[in-house]
N, C-alpha and C. Protein backbone atom coordinates (compact mmCIF):
# COMPACT_ATOMS: atom_id res chain seq x y z
N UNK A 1 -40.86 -11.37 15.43
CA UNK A 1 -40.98 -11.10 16.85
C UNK A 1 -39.95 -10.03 17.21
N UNK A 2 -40.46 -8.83 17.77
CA UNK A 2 -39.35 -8.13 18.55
C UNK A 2 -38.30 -8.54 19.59
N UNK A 3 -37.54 -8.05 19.87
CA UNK A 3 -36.13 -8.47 20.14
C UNK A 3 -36.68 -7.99 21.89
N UNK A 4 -37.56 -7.44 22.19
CA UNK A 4 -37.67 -7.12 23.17
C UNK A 4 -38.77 -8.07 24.11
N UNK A 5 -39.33 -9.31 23.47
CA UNK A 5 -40.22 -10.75 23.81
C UNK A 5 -39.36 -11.54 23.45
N UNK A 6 -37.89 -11.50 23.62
CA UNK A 6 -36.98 -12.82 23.17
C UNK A 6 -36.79 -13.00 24.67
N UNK A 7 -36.88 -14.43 25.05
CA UNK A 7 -36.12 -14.32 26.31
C UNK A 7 -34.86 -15.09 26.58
N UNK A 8 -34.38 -14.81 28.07
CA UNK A 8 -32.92 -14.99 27.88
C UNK A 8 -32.18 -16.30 27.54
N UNK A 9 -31.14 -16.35 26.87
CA UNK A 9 -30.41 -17.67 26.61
C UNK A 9 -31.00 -17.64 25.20
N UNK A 10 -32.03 -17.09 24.72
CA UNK A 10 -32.07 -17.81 23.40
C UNK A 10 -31.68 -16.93 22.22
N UNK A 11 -30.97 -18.15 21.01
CA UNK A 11 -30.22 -17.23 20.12
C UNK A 11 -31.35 -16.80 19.04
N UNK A 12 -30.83 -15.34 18.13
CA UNK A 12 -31.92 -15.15 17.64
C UNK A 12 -30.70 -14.63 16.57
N UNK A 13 -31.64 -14.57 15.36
CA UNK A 13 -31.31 -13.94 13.99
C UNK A 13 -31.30 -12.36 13.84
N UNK A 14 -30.89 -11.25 13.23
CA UNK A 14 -31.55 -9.99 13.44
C UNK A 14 -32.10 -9.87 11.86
N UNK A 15 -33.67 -10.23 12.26
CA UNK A 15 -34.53 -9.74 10.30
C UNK A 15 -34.85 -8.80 9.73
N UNK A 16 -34.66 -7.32 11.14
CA UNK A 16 -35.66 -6.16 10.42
C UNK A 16 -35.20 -5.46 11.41
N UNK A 17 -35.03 -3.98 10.85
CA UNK A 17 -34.76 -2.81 11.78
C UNK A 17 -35.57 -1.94 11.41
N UNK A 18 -36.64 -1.56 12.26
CA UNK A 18 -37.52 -0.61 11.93
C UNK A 18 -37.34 0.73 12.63
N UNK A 19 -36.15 1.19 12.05
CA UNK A 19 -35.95 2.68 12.65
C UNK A 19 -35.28 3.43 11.40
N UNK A 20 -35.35 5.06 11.85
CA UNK A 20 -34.24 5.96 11.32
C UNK A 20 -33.05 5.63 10.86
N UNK A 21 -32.33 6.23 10.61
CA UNK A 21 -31.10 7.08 9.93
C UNK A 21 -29.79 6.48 11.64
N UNK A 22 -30.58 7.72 12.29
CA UNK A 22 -29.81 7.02 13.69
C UNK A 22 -29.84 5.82 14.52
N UNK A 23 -30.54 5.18 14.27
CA UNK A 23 -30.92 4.16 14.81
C UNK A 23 -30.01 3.12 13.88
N UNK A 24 -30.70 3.08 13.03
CA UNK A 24 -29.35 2.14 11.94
C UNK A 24 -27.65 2.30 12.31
N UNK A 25 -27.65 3.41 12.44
CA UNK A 25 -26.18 4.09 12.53
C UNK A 25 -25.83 3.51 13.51
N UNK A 26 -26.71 3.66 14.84
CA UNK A 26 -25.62 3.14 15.86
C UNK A 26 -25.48 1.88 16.50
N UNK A 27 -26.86 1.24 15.46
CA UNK A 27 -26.88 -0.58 15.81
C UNK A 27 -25.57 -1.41 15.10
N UNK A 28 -25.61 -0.61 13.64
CA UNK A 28 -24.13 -0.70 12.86
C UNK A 28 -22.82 -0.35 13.43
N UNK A 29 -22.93 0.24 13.77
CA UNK A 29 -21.95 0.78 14.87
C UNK A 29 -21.13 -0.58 16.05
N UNK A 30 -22.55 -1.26 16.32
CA UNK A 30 -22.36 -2.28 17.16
C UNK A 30 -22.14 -3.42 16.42
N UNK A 31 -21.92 -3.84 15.07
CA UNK A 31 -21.80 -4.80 14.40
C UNK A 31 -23.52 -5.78 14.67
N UNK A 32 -24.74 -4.95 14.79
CA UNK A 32 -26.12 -5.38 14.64
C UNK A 32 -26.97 -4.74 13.58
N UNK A 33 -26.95 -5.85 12.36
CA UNK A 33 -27.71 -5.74 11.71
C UNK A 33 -28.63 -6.84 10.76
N UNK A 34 -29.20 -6.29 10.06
CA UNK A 34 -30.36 -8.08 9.20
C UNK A 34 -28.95 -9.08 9.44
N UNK A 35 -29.36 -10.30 8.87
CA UNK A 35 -28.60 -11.43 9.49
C UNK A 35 -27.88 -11.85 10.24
N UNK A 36 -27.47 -11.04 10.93
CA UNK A 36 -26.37 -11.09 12.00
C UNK A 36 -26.98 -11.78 13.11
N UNK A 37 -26.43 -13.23 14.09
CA UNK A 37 -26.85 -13.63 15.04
C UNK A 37 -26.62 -13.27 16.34
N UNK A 38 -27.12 -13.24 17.45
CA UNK A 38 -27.13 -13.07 18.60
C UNK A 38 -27.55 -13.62 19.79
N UNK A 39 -26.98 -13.50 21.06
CA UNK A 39 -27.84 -14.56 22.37
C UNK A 39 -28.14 -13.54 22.80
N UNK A 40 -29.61 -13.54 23.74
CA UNK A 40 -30.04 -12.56 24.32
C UNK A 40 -29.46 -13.45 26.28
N UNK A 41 -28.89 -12.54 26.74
CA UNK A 41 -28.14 -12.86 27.84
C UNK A 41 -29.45 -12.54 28.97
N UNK A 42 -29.81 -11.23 28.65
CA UNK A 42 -31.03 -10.66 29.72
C UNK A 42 -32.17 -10.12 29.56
N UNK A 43 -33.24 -9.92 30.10
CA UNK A 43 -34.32 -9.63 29.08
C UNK A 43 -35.35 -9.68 30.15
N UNK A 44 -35.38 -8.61 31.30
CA UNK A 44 -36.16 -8.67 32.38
C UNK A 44 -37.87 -7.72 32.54
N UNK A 45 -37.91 -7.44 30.97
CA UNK A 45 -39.39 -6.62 31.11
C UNK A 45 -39.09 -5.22 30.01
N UNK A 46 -38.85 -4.51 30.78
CA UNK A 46 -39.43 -3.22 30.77
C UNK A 46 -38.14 -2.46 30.98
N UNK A 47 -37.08 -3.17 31.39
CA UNK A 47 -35.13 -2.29 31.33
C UNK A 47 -34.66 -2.88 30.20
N UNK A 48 -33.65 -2.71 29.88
CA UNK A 48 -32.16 -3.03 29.05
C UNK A 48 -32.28 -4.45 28.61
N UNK A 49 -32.28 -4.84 27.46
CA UNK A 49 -31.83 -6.11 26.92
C UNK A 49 -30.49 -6.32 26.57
N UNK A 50 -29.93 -7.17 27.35
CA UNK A 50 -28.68 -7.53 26.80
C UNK A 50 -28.10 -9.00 25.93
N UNK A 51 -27.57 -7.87 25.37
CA UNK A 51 -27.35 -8.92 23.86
C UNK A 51 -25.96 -9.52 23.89
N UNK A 52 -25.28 -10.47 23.21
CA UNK A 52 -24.21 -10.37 23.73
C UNK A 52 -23.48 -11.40 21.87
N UNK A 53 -22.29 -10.47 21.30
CA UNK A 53 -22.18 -11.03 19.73
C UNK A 53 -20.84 -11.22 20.05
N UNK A 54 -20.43 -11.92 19.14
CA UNK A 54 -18.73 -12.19 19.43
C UNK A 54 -17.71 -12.08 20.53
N UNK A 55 -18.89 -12.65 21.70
CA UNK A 55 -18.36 -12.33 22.65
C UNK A 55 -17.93 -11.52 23.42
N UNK A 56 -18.89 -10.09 22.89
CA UNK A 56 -18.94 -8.66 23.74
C UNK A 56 -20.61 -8.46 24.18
N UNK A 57 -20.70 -7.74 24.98
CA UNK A 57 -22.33 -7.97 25.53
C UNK A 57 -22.42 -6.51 25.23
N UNK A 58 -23.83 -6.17 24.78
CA UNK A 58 -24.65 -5.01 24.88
C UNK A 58 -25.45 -4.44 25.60
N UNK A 59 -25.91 -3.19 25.86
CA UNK A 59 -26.77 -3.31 26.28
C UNK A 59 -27.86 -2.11 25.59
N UNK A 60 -29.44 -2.94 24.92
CA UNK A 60 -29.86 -1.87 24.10
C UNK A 60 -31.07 -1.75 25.01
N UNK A 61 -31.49 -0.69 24.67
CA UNK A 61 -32.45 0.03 25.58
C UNK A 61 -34.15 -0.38 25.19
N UNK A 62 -34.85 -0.48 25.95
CA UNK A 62 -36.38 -1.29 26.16
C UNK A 62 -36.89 -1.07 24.48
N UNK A 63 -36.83 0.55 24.24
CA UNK A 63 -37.83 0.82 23.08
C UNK A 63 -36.88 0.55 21.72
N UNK A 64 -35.66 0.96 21.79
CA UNK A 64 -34.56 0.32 20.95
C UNK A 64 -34.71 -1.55 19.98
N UNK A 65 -34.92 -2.20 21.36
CA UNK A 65 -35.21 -3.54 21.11
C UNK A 65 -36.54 -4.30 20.39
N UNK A 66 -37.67 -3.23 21.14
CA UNK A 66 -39.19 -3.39 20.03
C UNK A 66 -38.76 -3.12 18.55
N UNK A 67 -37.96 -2.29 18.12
CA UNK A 67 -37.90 -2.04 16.97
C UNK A 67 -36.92 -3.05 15.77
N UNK A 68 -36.01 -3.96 16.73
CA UNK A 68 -35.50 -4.97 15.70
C UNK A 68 -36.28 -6.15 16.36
N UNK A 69 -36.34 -7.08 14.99
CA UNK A 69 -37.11 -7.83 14.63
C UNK A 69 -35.92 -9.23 14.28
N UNK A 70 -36.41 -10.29 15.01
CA UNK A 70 -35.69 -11.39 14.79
C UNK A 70 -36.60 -12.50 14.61
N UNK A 71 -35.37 -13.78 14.32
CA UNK A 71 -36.04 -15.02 14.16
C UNK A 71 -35.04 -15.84 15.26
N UNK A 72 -35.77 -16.66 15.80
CA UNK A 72 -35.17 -17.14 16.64
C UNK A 72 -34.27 -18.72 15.76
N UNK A 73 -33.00 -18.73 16.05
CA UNK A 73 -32.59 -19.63 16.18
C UNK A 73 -32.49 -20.76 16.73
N UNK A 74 -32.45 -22.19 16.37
CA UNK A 74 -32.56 -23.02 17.24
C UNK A 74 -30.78 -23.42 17.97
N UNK A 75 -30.51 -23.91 19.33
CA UNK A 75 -29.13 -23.42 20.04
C UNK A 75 -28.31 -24.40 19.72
């Protein structure tokens, strides 16, 4: 499931990044990548999903979020 049909409060796994070179780069960047867990804090449609890992929040952008792929955790 894309990261962008998670909704809020629930924790999710990260399984798959289906992007570029840059895209990798700057999710890594954020300490987001395959296994790494996360709560999705916000998640209102069609704006910004915010993610939120070790206790810093993100915020990745609508088409950004279709492209990683999680499993949802149970909380």
């Amino acid at each position: 499931m894309p990261l962008s049909l998670v909704r809020p409060g629930q924790n999710v796994r990260i399984k798959e990044i289906r992007g570029g070179r840059m895209l990798l780069s700057r999710l890594a960047s954020m300490g987001i990548y395959p296994g790494v867990t996360v709560k999705v804090i916000s998640n209102v449609g069609r704006g910004p999903v915010i993610i939120s890992k070790d206790g810093i929040r993100f915020g990745i952008g609508f088409g950004m979020a279709s492209k990683i792929f999680v499993d949802i955790v149970s909380n």
